[in-house]
C-alpha atoms as a PDB file:
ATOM      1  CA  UNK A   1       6.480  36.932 -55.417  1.00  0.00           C
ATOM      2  CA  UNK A   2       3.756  35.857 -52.594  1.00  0.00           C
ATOM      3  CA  UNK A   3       4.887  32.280 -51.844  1.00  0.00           C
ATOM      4  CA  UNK A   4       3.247  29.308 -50.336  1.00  0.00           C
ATOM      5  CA  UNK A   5       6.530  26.615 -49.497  1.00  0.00           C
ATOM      6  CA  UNK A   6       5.895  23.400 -49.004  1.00  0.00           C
ATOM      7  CA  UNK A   7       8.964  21.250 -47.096  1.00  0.00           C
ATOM      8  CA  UNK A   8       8.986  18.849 -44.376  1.00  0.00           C
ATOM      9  CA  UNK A   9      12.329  17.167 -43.729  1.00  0.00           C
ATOM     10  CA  UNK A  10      16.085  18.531 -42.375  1.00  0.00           C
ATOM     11  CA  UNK A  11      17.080  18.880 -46.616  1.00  0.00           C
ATOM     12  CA  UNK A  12      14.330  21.429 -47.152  1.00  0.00           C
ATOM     13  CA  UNK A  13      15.151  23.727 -44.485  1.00  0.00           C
ATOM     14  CA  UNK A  14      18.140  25.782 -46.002  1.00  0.00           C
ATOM     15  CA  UNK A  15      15.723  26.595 -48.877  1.00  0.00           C
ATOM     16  CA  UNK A  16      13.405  27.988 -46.373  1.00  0.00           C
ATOM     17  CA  UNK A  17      15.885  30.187 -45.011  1.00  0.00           C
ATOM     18  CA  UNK A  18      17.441  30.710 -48.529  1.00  0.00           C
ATOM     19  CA  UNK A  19      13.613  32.300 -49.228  1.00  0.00           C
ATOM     20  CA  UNK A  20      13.123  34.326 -45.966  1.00  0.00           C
ATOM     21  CA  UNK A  21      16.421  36.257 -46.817  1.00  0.00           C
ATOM     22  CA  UNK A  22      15.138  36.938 -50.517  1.00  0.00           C
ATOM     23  CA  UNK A  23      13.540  39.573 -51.728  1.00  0.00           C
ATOM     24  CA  UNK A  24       9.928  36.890 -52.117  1.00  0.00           C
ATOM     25  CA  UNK A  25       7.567  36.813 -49.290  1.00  0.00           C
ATOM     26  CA  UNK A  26       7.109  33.413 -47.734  1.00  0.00           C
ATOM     27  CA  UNK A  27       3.306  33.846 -46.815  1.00  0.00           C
ATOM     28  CA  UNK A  28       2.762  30.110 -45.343  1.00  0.00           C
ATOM     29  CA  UNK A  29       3.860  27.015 -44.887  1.00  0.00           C
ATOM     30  CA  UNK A  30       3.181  23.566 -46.072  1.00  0.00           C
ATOM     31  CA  UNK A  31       4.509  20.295 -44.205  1.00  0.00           C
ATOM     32  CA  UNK A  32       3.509  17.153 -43.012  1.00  0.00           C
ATOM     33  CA  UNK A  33       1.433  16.438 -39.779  1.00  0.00           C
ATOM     34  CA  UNK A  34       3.641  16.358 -36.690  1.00  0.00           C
ATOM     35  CA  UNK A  35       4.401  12.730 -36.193  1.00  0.00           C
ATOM     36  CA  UNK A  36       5.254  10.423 -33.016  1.00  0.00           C
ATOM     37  CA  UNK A  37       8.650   8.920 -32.639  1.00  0.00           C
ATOM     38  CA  UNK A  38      11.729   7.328 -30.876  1.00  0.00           C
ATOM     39  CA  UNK A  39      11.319   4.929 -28.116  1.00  0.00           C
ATOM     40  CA  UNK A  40       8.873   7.532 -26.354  1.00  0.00           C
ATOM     41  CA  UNK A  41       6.661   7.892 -28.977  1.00  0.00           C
ATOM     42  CA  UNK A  42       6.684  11.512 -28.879  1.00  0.00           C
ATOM     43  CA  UNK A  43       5.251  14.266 -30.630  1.00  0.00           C
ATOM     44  CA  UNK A  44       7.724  15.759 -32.938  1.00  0.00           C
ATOM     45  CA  UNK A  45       7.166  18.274 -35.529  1.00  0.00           C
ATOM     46  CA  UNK A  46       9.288  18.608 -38.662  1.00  0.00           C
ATOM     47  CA  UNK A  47      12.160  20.305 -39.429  1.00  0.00           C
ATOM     48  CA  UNK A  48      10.655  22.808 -41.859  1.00  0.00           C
ATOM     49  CA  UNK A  49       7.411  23.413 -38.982  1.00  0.00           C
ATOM     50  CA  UNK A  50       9.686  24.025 -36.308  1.00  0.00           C
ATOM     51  CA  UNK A  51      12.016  26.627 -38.879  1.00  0.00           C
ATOM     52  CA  UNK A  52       8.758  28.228 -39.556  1.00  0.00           C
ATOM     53  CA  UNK A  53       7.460  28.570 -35.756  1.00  0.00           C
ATOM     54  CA  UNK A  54      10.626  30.144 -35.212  1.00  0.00           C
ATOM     55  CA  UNK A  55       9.208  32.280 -38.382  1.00  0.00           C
ATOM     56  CA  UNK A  56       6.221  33.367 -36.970  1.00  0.00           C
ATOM     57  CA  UNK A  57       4.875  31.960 -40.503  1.00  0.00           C
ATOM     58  CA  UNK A  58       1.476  30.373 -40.205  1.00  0.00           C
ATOM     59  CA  UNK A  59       1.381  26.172 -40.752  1.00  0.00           C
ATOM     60  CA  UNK A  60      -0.480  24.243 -43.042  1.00  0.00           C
ATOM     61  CA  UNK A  61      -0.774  20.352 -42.128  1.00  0.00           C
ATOM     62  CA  UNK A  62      -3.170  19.082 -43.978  1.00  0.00           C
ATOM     63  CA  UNK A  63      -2.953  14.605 -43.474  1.00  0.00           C
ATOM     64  CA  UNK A  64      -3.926  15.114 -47.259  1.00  0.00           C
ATOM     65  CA  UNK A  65      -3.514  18.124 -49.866  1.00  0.00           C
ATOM     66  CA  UNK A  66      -6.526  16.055 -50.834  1.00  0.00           C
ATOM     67  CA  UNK A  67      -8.501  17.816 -48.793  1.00  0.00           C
ATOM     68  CA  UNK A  68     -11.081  20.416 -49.115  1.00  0.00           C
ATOM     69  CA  UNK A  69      -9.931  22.538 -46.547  1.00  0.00           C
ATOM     70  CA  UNK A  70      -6.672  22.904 -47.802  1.00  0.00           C
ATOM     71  CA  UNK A  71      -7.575  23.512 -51.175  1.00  0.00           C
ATOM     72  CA  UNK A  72     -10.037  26.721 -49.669  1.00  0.00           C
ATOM     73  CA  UNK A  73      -7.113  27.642 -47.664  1.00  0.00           C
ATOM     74  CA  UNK A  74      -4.484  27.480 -50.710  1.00  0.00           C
ATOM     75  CA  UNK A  75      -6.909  29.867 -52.773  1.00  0.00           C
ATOM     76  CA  UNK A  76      -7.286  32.194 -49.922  1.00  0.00           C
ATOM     77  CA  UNK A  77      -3.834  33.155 -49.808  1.00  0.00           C
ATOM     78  CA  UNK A  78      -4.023  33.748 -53.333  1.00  0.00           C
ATOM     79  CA  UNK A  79       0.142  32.851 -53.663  1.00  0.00           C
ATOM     80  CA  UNK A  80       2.003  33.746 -56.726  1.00  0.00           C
ATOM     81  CA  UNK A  81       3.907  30.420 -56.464  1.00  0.00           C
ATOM     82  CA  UNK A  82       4.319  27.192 -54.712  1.00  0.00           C
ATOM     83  CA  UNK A  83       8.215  26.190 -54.298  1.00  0.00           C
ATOM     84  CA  UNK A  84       8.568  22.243 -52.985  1.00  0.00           C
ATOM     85  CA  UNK A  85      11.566  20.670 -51.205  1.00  0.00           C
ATOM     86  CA  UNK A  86      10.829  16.931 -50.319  1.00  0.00           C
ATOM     87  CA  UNK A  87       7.054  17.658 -49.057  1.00  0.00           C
ATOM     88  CA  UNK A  88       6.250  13.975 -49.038  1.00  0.00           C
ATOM     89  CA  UNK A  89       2.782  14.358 -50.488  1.00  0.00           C
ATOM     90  CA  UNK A  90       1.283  13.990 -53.629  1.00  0.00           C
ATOM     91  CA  UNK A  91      -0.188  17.611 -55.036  1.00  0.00           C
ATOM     92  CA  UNK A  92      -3.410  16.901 -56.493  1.00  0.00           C
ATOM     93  CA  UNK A  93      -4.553  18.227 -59.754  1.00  0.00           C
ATOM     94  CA  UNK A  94      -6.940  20.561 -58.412  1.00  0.00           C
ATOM     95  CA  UNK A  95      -4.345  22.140 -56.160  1.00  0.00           C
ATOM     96  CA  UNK A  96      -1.554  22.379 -59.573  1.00  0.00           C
ATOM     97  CA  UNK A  97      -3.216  25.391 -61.283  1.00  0.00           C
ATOM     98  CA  UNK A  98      -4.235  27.933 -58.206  1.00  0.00           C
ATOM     99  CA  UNK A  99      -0.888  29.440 -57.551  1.00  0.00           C
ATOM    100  CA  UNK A 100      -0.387  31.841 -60.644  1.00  0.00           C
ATOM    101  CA  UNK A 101       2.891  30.286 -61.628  1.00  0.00           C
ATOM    102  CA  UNK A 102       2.171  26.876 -60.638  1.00  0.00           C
ATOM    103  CA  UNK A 103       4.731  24.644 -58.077  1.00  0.00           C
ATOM    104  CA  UNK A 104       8.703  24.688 -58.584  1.00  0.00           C
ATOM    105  CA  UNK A 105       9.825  21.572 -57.637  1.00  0.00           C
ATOM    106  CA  UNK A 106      13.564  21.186 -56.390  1.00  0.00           C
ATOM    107  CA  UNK A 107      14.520  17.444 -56.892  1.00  0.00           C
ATOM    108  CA  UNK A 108      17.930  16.363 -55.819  1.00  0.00           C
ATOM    109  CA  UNK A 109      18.993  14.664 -59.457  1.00  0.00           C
ATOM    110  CA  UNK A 110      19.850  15.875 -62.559  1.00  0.00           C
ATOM    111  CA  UNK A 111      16.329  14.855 -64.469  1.00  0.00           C
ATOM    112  CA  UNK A 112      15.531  12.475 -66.127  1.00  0.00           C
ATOM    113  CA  UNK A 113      17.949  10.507 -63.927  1.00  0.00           C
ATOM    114  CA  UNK A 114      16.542   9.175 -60.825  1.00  0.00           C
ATOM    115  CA  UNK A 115      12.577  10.649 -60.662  1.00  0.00           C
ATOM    116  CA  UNK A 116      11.164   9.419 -57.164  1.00  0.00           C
ATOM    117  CA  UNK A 117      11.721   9.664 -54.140  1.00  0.00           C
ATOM    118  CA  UNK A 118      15.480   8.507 -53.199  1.00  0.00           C
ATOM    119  CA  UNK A 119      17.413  10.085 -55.866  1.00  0.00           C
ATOM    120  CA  UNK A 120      20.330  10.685 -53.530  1.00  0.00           C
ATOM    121  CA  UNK A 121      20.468   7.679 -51.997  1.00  0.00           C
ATOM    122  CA  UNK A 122      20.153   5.435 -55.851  1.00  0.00           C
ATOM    123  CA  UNK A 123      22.805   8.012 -57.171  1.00  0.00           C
ATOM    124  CA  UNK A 124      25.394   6.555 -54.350  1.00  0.00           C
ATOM    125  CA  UNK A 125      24.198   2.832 -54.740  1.00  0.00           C
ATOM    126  CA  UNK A 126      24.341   2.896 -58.437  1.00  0.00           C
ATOM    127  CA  UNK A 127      28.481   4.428 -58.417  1.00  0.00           C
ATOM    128  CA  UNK A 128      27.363   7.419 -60.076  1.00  0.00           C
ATOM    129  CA  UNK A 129      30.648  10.272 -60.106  1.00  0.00           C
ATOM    130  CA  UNK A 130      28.244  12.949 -60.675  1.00  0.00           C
ATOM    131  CA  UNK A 131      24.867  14.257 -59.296  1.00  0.00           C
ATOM    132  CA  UNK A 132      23.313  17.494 -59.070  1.00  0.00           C
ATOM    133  CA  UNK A 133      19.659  18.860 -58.589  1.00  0.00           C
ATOM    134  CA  UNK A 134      16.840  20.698 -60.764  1.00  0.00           C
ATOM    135  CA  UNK A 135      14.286  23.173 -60.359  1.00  0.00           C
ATOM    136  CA  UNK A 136      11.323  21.683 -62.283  1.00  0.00           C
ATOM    137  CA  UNK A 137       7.674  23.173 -62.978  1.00  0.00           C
ATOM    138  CA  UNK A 138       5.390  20.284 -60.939  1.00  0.00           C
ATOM    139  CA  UNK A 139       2.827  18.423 -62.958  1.00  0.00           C
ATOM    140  CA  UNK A 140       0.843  15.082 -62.224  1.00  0.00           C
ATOM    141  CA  UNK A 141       3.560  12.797 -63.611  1.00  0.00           C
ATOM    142  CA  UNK A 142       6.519  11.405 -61.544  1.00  0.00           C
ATOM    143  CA  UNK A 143       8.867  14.333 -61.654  1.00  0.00           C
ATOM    144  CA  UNK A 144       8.356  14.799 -65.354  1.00  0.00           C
ATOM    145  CA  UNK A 145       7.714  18.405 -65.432  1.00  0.00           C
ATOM    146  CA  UNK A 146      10.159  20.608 -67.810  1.00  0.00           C
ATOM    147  CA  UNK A 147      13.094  21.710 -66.301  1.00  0.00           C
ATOM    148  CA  UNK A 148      13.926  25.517 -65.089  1.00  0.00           C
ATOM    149  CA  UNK A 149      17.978  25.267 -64.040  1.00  0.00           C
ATOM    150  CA  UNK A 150      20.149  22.649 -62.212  1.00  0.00           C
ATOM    151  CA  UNK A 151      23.677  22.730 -60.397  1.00  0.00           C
ATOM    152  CA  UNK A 152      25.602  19.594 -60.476  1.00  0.00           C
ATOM    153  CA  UNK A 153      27.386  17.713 -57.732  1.00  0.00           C
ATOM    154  CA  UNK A 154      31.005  15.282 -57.893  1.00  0.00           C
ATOM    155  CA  UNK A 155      29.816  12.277 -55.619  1.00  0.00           C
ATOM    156  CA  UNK A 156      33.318  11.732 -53.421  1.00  0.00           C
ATOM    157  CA  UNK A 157      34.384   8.059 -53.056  1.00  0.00           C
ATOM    158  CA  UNK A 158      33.540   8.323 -49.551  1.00  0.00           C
ATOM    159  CA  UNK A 159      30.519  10.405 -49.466  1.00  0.00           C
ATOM    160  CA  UNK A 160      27.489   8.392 -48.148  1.00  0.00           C
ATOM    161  CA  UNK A 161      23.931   9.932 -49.000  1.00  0.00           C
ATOM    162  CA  UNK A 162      23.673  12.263 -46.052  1.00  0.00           C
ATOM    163  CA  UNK A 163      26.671  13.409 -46.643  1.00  0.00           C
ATOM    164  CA  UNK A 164      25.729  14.644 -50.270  1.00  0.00           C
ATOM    165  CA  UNK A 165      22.303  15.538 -49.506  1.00  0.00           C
ATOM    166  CA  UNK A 166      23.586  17.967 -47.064  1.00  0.00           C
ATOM    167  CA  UNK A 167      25.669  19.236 -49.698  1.00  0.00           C
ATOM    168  CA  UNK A 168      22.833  19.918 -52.484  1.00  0.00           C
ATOM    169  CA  UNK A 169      20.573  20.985 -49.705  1.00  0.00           C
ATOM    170  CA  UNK A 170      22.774  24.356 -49.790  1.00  0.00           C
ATOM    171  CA  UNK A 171      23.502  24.034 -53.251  1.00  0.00           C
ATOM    172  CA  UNK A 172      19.559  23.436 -54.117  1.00  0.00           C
ATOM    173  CA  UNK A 173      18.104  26.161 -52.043  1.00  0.00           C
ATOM    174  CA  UNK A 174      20.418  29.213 -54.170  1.00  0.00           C
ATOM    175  CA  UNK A 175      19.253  27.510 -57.174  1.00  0.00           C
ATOM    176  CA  UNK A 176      15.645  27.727 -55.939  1.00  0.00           C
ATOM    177  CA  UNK A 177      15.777  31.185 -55.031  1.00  0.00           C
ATOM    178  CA  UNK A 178      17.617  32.008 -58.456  1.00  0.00           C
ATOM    179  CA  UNK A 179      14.715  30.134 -60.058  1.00  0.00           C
ATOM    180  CA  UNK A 180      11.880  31.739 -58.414  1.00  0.00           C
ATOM    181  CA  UNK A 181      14.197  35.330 -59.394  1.00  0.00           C
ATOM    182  CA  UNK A 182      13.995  34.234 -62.928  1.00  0.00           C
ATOM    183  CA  UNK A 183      10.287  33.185 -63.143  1.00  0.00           C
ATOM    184  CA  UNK A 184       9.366  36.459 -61.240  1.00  0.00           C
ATOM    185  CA  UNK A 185      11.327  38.658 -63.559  1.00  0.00           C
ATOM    186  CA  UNK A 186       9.663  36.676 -66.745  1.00  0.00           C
ATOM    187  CA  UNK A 187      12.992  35.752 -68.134  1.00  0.00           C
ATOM    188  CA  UNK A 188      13.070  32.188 -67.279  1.00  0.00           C
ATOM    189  CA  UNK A 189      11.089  29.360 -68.754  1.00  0.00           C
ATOM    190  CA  UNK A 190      11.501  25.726 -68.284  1.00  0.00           C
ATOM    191  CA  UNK A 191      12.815  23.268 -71.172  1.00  0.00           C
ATOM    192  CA  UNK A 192      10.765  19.614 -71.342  1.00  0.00           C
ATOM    193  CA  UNK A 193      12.985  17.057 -70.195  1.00  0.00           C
ATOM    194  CA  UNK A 194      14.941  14.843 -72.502  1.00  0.00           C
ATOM    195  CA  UNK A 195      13.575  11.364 -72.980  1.00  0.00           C
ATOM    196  CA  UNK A 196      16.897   9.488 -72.860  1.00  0.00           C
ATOM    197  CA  UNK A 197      18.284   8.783 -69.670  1.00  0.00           C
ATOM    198  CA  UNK A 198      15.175   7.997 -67.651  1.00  0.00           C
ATOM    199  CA  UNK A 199      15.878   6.209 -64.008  1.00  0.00           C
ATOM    200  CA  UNK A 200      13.475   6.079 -61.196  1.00  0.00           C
ATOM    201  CA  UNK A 201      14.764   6.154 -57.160  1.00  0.00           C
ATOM    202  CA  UNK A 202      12.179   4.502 -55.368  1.00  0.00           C
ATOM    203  CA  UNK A 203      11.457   4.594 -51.690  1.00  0.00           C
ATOM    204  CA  UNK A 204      14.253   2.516 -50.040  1.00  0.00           C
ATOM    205  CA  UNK A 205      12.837   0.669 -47.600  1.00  0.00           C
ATOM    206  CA  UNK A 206      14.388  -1.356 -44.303  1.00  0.00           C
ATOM    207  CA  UNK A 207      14.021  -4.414 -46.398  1.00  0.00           C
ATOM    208  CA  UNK A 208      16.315  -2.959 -48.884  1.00  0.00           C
ATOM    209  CA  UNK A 209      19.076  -1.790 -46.625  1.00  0.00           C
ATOM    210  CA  UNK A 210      20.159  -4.925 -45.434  1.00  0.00           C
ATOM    211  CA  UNK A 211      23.984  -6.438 -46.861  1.00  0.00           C
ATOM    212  CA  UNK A 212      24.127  -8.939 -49.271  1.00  0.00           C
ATOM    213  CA  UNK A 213      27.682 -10.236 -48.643  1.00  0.00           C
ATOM    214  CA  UNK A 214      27.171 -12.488 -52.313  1.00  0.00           C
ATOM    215  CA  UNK A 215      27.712  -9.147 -53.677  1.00  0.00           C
ATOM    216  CA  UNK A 216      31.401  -7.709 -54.755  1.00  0.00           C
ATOM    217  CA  UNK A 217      33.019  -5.491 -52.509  1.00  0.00           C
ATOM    218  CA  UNK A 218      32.609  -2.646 -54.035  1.00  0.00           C
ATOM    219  CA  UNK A 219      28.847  -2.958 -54.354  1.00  0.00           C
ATOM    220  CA  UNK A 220      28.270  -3.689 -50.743  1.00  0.00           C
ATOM    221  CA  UNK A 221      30.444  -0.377 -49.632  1.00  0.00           C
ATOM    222  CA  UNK A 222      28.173   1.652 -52.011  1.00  0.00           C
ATOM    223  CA  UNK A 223      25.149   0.195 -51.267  1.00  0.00           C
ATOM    224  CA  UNK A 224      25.923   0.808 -47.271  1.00  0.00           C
ATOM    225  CA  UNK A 225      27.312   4.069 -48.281  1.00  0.00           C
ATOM    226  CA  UNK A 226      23.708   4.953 -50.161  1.00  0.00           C
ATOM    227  CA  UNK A 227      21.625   3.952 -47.395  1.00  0.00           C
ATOM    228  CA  UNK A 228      23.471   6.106 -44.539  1.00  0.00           C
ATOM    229  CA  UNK A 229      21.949   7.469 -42.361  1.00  0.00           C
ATOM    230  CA  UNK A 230      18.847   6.284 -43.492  1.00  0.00           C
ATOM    231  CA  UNK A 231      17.290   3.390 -42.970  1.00  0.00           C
ATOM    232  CA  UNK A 232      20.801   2.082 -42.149  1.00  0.00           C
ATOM    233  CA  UNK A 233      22.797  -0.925 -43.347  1.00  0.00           C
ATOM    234  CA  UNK A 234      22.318  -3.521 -41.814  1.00  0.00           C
ATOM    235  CA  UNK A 235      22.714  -7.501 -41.635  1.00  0.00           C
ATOM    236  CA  UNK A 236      22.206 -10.432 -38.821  1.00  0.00           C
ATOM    237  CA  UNK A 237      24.518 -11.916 -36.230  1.00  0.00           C
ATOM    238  CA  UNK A 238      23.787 -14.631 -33.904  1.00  0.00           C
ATOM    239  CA  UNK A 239      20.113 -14.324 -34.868  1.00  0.00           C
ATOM    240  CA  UNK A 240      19.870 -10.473 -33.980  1.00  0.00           C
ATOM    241  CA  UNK A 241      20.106  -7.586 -36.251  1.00  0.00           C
ATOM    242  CA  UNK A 242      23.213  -5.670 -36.595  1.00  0.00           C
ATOM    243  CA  UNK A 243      23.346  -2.662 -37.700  1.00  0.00           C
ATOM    244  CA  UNK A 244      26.551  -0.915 -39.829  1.00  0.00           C
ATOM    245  CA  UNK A 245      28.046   2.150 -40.426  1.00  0.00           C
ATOM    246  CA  UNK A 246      30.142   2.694 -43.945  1.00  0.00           C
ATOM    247  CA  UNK A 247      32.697   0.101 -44.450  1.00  0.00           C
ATOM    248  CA  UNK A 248      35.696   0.129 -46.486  1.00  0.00           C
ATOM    249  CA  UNK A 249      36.478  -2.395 -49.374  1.00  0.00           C
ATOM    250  CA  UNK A 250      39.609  -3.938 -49.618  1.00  0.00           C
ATOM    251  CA  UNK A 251      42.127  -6.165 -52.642  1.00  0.00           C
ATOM    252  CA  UNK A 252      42.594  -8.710 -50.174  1.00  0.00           C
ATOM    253  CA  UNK A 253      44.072 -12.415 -50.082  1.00  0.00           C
ATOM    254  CA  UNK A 254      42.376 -13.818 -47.172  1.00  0.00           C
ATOM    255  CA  UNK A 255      40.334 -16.760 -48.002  1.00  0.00           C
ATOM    256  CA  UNK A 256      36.766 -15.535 -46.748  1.00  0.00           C
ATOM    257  CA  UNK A 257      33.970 -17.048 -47.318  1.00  0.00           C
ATOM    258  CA  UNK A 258      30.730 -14.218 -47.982  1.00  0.00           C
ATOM    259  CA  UNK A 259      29.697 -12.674 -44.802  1.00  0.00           C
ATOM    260  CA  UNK A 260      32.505 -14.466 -42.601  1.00  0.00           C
ATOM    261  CA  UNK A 261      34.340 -12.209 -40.019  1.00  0.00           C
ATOM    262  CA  UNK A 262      37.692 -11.730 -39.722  1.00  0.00           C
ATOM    263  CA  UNK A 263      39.168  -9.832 -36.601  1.00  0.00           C
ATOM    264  CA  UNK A 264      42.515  -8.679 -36.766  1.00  0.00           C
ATOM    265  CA  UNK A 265      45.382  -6.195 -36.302  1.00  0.00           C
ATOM    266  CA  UNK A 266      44.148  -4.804 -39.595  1.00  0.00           C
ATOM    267  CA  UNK A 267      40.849  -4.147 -38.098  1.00  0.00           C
ATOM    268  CA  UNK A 268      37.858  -6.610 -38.431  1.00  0.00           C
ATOM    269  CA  UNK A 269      37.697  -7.739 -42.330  1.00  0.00           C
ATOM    270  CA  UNK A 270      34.524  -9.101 -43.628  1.00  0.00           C
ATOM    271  CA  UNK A 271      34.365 -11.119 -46.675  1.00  0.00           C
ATOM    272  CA  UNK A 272      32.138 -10.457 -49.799  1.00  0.00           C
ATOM    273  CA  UNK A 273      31.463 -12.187 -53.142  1.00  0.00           C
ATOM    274  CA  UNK A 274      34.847 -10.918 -54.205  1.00  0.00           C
ATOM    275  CA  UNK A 275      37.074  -9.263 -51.953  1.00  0.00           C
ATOM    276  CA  UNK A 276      36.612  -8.332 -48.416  1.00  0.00           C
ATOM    277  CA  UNK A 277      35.671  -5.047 -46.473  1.00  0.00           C
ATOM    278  CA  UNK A 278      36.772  -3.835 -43.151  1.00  0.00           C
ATOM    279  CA  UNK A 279      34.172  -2.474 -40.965  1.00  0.00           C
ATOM    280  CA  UNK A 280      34.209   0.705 -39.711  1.00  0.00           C
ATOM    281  CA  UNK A 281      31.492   1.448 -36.656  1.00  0.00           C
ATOM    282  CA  UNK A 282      28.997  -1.180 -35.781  1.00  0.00           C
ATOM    283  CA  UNK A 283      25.857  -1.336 -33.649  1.00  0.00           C
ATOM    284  CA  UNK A 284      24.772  -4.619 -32.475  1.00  0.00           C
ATOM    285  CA  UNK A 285      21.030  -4.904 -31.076  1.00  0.00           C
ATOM    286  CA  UNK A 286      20.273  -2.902 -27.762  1.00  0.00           C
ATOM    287  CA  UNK A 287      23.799  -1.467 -28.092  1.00  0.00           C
ATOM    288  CA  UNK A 288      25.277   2.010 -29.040  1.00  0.00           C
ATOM    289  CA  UNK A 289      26.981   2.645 -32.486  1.00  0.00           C
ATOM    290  CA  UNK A 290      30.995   1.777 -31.676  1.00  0.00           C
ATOM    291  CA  UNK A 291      34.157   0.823 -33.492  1.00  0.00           C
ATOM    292  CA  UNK A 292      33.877  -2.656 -34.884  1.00  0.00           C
ATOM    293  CA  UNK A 293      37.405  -3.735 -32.808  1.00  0.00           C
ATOM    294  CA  UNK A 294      35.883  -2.730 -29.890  1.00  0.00           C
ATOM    295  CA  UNK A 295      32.787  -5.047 -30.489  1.00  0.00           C
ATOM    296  CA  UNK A 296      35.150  -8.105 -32.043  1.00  0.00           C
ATOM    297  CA  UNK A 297      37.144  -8.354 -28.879  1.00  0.00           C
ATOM    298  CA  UNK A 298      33.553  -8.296 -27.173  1.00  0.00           C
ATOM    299  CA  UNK A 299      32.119 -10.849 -29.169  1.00  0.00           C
ATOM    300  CA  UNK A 300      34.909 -12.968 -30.423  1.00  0.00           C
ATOM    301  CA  UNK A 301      33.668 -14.188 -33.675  1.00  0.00           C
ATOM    302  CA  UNK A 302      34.806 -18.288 -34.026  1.00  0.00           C
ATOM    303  CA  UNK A 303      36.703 -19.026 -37.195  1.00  0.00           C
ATOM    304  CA  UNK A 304      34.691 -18.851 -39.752  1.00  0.00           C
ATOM    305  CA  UNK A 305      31.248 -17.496 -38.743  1.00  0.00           C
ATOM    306  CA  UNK A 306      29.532 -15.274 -40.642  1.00  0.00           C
ATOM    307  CA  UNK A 307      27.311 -12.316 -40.810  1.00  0.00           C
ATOM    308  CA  UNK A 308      23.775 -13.290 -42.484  1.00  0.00           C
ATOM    309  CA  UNK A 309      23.901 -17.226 -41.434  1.00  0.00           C
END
């Protein structure tokens, strides 16, 4: 099939390569306006623009799908199909019905679980032991379209998000390709999806990402765990923020109040609303991300102070 594949982040870029080695032609692609960042505020492209340079595949970056002159230049190349991988865009109606078989959506969850847009991310926070993805035919609800295939995924006890999404990035993109086989063959057709089960992942924001040291131990580790890489955990000290890396929670019988640090041969032991974790790397403000013993003995926390206060 003549595809038009619309992408943007680091996730989506296997199943761009996954469809250049197929047997579909990719005839375009689809991503977000390039974008300034870092301390430079430089011009950066995405991951899926800079794959498709390297492509030689022309780039579509429309600020809106909205627009009219994306909509005359999606019916000009007159694509069999529209695969998505984390575009970051709403498709509009008008755009839905002008690829013959529509867009295939590949959402990292097992649907109805987690529709939005941090699936990965809620699956971690929420404990869940098993994830997956879906291919899914797009329509103007929140990823309610019926369902094509899916692969499932365990979720280790360690994994954070990043770590997972990189695994059903790979995982995803065969299951796209397999999906797109199917359709193009005419023996696949989606199933609607089950109305039990529905969960929604919205957007997690910085806000969200910092520690709430009220919380159990095991909460707090997931919850950094879900948010790593991205936005990052993160809590206060001395009136500055300070960001962490995945901690570790811990049956301990230190008396420790929530949020107050504990540096010792053990490593440095925060507590929590029950229980305690030790911290694995830290990053206090204007500093690189380090081991947290090698910040303690920097810092020297008095008895009894505490993250948060």
């Amino acid at each position: 099939m003549r595809l038009l594949f619309a992408g943007t982040p680091e996730a989506a870029v296997p199943s761009l390569e996954a469809l250049l080695a197929s047997g579909h032609e990719v005839a375009a692609v689809l991503t977000r306006p390039d974008a300034r960042s870092g301390r430079g505020r430089k011009v950066s492209r995405s991951p899926v623009a800079e794959r498709a340079d390297a492509a030689g595949l022309p780039v579509l970056q429309p600020r809106s799908p909205r627009e009219p002159e994306f909509l005359a230049q999606l019916a000009d190349l007159a694509v069999d199909c529209a695969p998505v991988v984390a575009y970051g865009a709403l498709v509009p109606p008008a755009a839905l019905d002008l690829p013959a078989h529509g867009w295939v959506n590949l959402h990292f969850s097992l649907l109805p679980a987690w529709r939005g847009a941090a699936p990965v991310q809620h699956a971690v926070m929420a404990g869940d032991e098993v994830t997956g993805a879906c291919t899914f035919r797009l329509e103007q609800g929140l990823d309610t379209g019926p369902v094509f295939g899916l692969v499932t995924e365990p979720i280790g006890p360690r994994d954070t998000a990043g770590d997972l999404l990189g695994r059903l990035a790979v995982s995803g993109a065969r299951l796209l390709v397999a999906t797109l086989d199917g359709i193009a063959s005419g023996e696949l057709e989606p199933q609607p999806q089950s109305a039990d089960g529905v969960s929604l992942a919205p957007r997690i924001e910085t806000a969200d990402a910092r520690v709430d040291w009220e919380l159990p131990a095991h909460v707090v580790d997931r919850r950094v765990r879900g948010v790593t890489p991205a936005p990052g955990a993160w809590t206060t000290w001395r009136g500055e923020r300070f960001r962490l890396g995945p901690v570790e929670p811990l049956p301990t019988s230190l008396a420790l109040e929530a949020g107050e640090v504990s540096p010792g041969p053990t490593g440095v032991v925060v507590g929590t609303g029950r229980g305690a974790v030790r911290l694995g790397d830290v990053q206090p403000a204007g500093k690189r991300m380090h081991p947290a013993a090698d910040w303690a003995r920097g810092a020297r926390p008095a008895p009894g102070e505490r993250f948060g206060s």
